[in-house]
Protein backbone atom coordinates (compact mmCIF):
# COMPACT_ATOMS: atom_id res chain seq x y z
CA UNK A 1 31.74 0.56 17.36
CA UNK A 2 31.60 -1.81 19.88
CA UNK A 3 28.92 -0.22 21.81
CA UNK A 4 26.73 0.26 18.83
CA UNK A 5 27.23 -3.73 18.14
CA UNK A 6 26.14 -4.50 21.37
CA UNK A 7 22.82 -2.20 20.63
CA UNK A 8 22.04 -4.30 17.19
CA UNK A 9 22.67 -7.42 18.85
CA UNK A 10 20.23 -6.48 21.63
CA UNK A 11 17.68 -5.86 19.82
CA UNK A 12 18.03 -8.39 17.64
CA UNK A 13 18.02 -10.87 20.29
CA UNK A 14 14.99 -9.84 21.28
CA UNK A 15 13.00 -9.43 18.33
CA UNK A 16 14.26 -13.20 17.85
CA UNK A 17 12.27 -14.06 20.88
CA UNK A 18 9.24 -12.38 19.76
CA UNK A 19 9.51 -14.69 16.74
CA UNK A 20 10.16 -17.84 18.30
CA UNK A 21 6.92 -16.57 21.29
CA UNK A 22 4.34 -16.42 18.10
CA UNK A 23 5.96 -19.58 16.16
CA UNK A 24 5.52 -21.82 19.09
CA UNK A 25 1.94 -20.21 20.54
CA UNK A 26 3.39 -19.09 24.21
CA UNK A 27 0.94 -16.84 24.26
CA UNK A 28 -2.59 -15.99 22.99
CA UNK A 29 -3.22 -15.06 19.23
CA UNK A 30 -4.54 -11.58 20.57
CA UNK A 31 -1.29 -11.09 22.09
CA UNK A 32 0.73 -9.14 19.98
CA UNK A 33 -2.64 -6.37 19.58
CA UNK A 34 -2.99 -6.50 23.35
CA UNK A 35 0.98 -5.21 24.06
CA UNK A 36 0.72 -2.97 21.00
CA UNK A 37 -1.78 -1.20 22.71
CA UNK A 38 -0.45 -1.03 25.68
CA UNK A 39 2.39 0.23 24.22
CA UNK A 40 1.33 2.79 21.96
CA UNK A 41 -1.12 4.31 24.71
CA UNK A 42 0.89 4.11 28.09
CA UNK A 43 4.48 2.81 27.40
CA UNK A 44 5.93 4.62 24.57
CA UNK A 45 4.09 8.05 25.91
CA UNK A 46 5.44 7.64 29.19
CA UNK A 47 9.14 7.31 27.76
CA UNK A 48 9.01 9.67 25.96
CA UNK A 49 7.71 12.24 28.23
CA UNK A 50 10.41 11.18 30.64
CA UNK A 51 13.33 11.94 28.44
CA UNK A 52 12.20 14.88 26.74
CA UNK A 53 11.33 16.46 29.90
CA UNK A 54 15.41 16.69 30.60
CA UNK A 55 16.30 17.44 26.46
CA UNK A 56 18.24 19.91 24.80
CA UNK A 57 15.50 21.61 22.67
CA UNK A 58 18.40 23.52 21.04
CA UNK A 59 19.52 20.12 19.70
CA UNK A 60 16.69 18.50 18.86
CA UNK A 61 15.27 21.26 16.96
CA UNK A 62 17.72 22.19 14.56
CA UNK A 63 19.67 21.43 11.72
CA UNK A 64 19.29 17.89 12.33
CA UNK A 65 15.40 17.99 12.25
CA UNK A 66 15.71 20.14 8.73
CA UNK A 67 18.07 17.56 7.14
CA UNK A 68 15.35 14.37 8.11
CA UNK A 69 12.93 16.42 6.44
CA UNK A 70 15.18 16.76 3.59
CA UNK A 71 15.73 13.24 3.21
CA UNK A 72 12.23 12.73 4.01
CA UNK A 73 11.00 14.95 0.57
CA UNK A 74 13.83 13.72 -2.09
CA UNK A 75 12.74 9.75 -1.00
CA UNK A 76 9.25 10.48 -1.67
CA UNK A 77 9.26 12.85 -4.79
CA UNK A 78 11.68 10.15 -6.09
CA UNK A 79 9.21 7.60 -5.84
CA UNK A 80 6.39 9.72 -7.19
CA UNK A 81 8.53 10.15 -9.97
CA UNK A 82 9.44 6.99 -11.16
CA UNK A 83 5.91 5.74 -10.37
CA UNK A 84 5.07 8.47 -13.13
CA UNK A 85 7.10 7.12 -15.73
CA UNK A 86 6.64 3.95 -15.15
CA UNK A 87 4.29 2.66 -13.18
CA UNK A 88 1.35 4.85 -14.28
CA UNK A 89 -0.78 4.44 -11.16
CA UNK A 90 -3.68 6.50 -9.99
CA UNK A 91 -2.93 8.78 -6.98
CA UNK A 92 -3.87 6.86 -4.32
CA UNK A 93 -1.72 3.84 -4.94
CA UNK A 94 1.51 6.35 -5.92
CA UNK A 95 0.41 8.24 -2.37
CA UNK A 96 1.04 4.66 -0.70
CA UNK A 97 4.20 3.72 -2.91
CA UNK A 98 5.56 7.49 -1.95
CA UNK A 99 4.95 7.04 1.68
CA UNK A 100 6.46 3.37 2.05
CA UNK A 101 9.37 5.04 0.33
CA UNK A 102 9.84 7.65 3.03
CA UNK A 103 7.90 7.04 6.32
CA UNK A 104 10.13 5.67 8.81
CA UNK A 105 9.60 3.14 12.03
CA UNK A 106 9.97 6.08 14.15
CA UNK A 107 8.48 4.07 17.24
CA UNK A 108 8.50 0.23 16.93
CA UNK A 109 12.37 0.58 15.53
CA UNK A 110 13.75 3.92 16.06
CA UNK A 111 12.86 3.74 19.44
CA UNK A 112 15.23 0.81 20.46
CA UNK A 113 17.63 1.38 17.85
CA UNK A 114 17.65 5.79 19.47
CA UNK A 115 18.13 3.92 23.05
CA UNK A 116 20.77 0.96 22.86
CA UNK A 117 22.34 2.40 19.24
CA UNK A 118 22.01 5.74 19.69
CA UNK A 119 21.80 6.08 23.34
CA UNK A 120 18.91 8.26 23.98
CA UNK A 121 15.36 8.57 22.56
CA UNK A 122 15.54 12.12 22.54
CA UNK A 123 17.19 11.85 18.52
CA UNK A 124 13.50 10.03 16.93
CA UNK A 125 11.31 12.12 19.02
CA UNK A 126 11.51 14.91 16.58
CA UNK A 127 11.13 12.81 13.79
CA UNK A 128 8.60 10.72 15.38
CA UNK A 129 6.46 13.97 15.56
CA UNK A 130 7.07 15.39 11.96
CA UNK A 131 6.06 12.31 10.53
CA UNK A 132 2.45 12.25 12.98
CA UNK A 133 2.10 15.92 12.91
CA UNK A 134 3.06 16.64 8.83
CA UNK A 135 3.01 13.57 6.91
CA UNK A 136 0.29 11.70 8.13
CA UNK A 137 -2.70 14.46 7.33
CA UNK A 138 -0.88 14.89 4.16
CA UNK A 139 -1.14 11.57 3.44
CA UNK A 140 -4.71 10.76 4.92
CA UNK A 141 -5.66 13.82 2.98
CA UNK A 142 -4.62 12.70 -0.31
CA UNK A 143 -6.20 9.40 0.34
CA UNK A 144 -9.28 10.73 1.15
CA UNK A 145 -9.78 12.74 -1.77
CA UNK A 146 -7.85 10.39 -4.49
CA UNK A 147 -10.38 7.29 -2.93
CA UNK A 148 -13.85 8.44 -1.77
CA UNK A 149 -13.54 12.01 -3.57
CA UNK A 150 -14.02 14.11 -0.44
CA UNK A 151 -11.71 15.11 2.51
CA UNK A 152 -12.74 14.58 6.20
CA UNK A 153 -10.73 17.80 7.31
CA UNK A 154 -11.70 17.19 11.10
CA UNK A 155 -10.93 13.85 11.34
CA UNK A 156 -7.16 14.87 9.65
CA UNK A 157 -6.51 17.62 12.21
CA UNK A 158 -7.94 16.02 15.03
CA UNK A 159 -5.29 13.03 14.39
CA UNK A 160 -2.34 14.24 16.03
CA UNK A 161 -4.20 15.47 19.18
CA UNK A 162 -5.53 11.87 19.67
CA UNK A 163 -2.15 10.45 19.24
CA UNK A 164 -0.37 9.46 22.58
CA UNK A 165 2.94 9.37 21.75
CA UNK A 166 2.33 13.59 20.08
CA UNK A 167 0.82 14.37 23.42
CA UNK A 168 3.31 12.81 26.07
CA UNK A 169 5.89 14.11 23.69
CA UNK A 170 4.51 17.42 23.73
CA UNK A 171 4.38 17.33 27.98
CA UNK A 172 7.80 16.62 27.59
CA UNK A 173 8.96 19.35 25.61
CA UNK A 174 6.78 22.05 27.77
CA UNK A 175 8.26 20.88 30.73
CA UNK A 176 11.62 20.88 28.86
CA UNK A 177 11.19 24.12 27.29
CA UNK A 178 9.99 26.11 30.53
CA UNK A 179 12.90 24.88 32.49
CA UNK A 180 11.21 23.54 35.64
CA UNK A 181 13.13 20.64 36.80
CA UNK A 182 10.66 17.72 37.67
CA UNK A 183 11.32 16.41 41.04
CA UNK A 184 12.38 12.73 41.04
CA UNK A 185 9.80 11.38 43.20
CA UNK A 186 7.49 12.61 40.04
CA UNK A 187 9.45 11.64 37.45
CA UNK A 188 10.29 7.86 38.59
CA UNK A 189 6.59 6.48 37.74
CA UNK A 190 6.69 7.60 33.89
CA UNK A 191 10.66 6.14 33.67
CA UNK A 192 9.68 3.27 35.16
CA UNK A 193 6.66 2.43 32.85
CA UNK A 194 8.31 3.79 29.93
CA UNK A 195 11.04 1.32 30.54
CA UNK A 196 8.42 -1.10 28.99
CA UNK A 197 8.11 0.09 25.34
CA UNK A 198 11.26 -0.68 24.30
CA UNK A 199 11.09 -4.27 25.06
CA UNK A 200 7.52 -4.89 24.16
CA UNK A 201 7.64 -3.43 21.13
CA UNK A 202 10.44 -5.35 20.10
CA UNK A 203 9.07 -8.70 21.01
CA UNK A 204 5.81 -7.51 19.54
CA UNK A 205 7.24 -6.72 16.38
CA UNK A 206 8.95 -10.29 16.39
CA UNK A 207 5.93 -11.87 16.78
CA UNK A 208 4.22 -9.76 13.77
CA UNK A 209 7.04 -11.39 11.59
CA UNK A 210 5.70 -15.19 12.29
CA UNK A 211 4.33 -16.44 8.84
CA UNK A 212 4.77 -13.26 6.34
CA UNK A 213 6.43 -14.18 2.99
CA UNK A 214 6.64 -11.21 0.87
CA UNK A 215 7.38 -10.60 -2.81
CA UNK A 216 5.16 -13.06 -3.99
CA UNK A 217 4.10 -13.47 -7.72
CA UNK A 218 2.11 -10.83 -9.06
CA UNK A 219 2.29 -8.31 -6.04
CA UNK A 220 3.62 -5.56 -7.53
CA UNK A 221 7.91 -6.55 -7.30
CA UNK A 222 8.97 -3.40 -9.51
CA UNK A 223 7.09 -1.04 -7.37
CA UNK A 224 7.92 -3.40 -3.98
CA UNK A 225 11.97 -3.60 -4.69
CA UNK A 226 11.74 0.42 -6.07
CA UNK A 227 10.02 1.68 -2.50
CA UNK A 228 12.59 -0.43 -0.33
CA UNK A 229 15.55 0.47 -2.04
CA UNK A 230 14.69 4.42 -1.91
CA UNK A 231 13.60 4.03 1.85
CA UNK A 232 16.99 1.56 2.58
CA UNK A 233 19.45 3.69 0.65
CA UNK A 234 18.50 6.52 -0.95
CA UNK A 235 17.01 8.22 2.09
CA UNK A 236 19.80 7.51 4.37
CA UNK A 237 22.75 8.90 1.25
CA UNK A 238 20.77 11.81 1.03
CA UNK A 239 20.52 12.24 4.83
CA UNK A 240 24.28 11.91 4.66
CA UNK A 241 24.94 14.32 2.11
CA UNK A 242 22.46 17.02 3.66
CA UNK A 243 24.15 16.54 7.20
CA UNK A 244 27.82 16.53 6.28
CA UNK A 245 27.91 18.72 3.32
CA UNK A 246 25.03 21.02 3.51
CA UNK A 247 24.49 21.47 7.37
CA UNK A 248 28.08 20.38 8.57
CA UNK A 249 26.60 18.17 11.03
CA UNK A 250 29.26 15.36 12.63
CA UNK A 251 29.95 12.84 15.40
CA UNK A 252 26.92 11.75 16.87
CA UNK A 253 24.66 14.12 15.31
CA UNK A 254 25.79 13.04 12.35
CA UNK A 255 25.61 9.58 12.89
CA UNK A 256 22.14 9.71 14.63
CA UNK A 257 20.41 11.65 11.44
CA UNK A 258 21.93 9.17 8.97
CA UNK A 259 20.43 6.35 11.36
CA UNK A 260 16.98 7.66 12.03
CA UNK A 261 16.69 7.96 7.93
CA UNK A 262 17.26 4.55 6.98
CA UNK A 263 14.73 2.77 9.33
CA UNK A 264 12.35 0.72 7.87
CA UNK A 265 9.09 1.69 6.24
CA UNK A 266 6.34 2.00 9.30
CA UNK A 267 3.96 -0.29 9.49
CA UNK A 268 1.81 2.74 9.92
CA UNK A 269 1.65 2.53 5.69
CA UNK A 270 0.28 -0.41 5.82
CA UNK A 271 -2.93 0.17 7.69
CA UNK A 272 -3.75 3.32 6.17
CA UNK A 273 -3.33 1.12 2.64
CA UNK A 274 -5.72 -1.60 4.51
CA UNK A 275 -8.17 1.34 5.80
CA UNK A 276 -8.35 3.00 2.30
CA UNK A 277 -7.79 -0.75 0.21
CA UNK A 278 -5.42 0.94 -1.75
CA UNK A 279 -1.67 -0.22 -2.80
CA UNK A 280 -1.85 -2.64 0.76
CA UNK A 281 0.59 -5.25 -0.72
CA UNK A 282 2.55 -2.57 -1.76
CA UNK A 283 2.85 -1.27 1.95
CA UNK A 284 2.90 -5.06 3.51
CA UNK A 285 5.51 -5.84 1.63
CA UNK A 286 7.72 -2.91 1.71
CA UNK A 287 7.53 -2.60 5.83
CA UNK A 288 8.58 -6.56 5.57
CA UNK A 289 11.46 -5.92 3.09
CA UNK A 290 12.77 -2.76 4.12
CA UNK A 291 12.97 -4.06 8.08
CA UNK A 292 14.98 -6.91 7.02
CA UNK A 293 16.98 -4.79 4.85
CA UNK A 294 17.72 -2.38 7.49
CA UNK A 295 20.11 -4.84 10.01
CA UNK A 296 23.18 -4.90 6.83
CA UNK A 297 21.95 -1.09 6.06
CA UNK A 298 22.31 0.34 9.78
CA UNK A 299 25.61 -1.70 10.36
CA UNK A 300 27.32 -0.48 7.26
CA UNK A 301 26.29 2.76 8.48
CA UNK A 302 27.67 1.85 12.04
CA UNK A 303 30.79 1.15 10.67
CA UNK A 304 31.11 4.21 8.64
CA UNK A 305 29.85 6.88 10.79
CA UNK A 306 29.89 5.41 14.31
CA UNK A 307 31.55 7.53 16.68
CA UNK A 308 34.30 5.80 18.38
């Protein structure tokens, strides 16, 4: 417990310092963009690739993966459900409410919290690629035909292939799956670059808090509060249930799965609510809410299910 303390604390810190770097203009207002990118093209590809070129497929793919998706489904189809009832919105902005409720931070949070909490990115990669790979041309798809009545089937399924993070993650799991041992002299380069992402995209993310103030008047609070408390607690309980009861998952396995599911909402909702200008203070303020919800929510789970 300890060690996973230590984790939260780390990243904490430095997600404090991101805050405190935009609050006080250290750098320029194109900052945070500029390391995004650089994170989410070189950094977080490169890290990847380096640790899933030395995974266990046989753990990755598994049991575990099957009980994410399953937490993954019941979050969403609750939303979509209650949205029914009693919202009564139109497809597109239920498509947004349903995909803030279950579309995790796979890479600006469950990156850091799979290396210091967890102790190696290897648990959100498979995740991470579910979510790229499944969800999002699901979701584009729906968006496209619920908001401009036609679906750009090329742009969907070209998506994942010009995503970084799928394709150094796929490297990886060639390499990893044909057994060929990377020499060292190879490997060092990507380790050492992808020792970047981690930090950057916590201070990054720091700075992207600066200034919001969410759950203002008239934005929507029912549907807000509803979406973070599915993503925050539903999701993870049902991870829990699946993994222990269903799939007899335990000690770090365990733990890890329950983890991954109750990250906060990806900001990823958000710009495909700003791209479509559908339900987009529904997504701002969920990935807000749920991100400072998820500190308390991944420490009660610490304490609970944290190996010793």
């Amino acid at each position: 417990m300890g060690g996973v303390l230590t984790g939260f604390a780390i990243i904490g810190f430095v997600i404090v310092v991101g805050y405190v770097i935009q609050r006080i203009r250290i750098l320029p207002s194109d900052a945070p963009v500029v390391l995004n990118r650089f994170v989410f093209f070189i950094a977080s590809p490169a890290l990847l690739f380096s640790v899933l070129a030395k995974a266990d497929l046989r753990v990755i793919f598994s049991s575990f993966l099957v009980v994410s998706i399953g937490a993954v489904a019941a979050s969403s189809l609750a939303y979509v459900v209650l949205s029914r009832i009693f919202f009564r919105r139109g497809i597109a902005d239920t498509t947004i409410g349903a995909a803030a409720s279950s579309y995790a931070n796979a890479n600006n949070i469950g990156l850091p919290v799979s290396v210091y909490v967890l102790g190696s990115a290897q648990f959100v990669a498979p995740l991470l690629m579910f979510q790229v790979i499944v969800m999002a041309p699901i979701l584009l798809a729906l968006l496209d035909v619920s908001t401009r009545g036609q679906l750009s089937v090329k742009s969907i399924l070209l998506q994942p292939v010009r995503n970084p993070i799928i394709l150094g993650s796929l490297a990886g799991f060639i390499v990893a799956a044909s057994g060929w041992q990377i020499p060292d002299a190879l490997l060092q380069p990507f380790i050492l670059v992808g020792g970047a992402a981690v930090p950057l995209v916590l201070v990054t993310f720091g700075m992207s808090l600066a200034g919001q103030r969410p759950l203002r008047a008239g934005a929507g609070r029912t549907e807000i509060v509803t979406a973070a408390l599915l993503k925050s607690v539903l999701m993870p309980v049902v991870a829990l249930l699946l993994a222990r009861y269903v799939f007899q998952l335990d000690g770090v396995h365990l733990f890890a799965v329950v983890v991954l599911a109750a990250l906060p909402t990806a900001q990823n909702i958000f710009n495909y609510a700003f791209r479509y200008d559908v339900g987009v203070v529904l997504a701002r303020d969920t990935v807000l809410v749920t991100t400072i919800a998820s500190l308390p929510v991944l420490l009660v789970i610490s304490a609970l299910l944290a190996p010793a």
